[in-house]
Protein backbone atom coordinates (compact mmCIF):
# COMPACT_ATOMS: atom_id res chain seq x y z
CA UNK A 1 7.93 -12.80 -81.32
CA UNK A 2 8.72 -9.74 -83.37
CA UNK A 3 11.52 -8.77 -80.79
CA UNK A 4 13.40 -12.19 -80.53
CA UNK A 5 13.19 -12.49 -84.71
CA UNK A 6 16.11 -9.08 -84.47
CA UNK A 7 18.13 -11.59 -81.94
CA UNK A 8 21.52 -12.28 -83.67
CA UNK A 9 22.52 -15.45 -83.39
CA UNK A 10 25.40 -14.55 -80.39
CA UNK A 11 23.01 -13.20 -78.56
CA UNK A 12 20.46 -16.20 -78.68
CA UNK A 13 23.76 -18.27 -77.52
CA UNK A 14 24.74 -16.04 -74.74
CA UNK A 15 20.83 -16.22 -73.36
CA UNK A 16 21.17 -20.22 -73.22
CA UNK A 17 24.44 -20.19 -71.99
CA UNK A 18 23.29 -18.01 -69.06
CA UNK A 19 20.50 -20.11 -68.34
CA UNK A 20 22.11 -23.25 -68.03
CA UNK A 21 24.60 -21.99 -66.00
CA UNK A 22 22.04 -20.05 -64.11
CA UNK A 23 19.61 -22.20 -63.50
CA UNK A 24 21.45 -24.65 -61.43
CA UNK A 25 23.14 -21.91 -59.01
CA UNK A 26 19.77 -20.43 -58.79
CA UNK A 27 18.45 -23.50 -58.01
CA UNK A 28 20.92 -24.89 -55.33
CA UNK A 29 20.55 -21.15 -53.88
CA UNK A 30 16.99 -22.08 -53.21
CA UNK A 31 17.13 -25.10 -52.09
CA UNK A 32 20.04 -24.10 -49.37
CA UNK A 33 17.93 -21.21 -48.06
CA UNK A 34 14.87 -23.76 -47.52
CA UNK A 35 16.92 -25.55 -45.78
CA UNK A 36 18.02 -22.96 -43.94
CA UNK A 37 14.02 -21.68 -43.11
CA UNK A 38 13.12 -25.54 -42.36
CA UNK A 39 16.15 -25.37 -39.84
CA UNK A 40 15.11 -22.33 -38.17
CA UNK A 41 11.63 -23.53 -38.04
CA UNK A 42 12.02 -26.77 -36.84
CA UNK A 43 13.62 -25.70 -33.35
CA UNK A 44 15.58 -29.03 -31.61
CA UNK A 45 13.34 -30.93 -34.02
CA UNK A 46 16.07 -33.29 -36.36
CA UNK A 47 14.25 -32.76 -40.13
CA UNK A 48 16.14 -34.50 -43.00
CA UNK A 49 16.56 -33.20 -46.35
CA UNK A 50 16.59 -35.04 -49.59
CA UNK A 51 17.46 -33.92 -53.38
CA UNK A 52 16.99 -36.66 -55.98
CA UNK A 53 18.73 -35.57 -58.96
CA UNK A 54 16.79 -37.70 -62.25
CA UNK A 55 16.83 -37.61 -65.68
CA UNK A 56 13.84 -34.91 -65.48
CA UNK A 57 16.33 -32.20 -64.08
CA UNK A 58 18.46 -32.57 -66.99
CA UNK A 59 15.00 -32.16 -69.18
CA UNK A 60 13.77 -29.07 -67.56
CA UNK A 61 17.30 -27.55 -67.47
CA UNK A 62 17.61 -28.23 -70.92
CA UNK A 63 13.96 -27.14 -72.44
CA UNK A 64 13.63 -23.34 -72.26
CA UNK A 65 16.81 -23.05 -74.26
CA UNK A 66 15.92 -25.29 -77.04
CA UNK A 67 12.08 -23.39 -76.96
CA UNK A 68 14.49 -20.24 -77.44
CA UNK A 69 16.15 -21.82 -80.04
CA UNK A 70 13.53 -22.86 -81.90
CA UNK A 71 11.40 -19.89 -81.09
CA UNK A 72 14.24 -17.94 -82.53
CA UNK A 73 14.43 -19.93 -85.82
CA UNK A 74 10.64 -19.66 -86.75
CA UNK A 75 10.52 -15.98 -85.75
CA UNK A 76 13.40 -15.55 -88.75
CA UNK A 77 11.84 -14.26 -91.78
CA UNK A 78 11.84 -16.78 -94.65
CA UNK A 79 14.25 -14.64 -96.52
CA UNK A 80 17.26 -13.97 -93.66
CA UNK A 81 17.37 -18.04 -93.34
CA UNK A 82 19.08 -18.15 -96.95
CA UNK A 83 21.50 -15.48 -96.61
């Protein structure tokens, strides 16, 4: 926590804004190339694929930047915050 209390405040934007746009590529990356092993797996088998997109995806996508965030704000020392 030490480290991420010397964060300036661009720099704790420019992590969250990485990881939400991130996140999803990574995501749909993975989820392509699973198809992809399923497909080469499956032979002349027919196997359908599925994504359900719910309001859960939007929570997890949103999380780890708001634990950064408020990570970030505790690590400041008392005296920083009223500058």
């Amino acid at each position: 926590m030490t480290g991420l209390s010397t964060w300036s405040p661009r720099r704790v934007i420019v992590a969250c804004v990485l990881w939400l746009l991130g996140a999803p590529v990574v995501g749909a990356i993975g989820l392509l190339l699973g198809g992809l092993v399923l497909a080469l797996l499956s032979g002349r088998q027919s196997i359908g694929l599925q994504v359900n997109l719910t309001n859960w995806v939007g929570a997890w996508l949103f999380l780890p930047p708001a634990i950064l965030v408020g990570a970030w704000i505790w690590s400041r020392p008392a005296s920083s915050a009223k500058q």
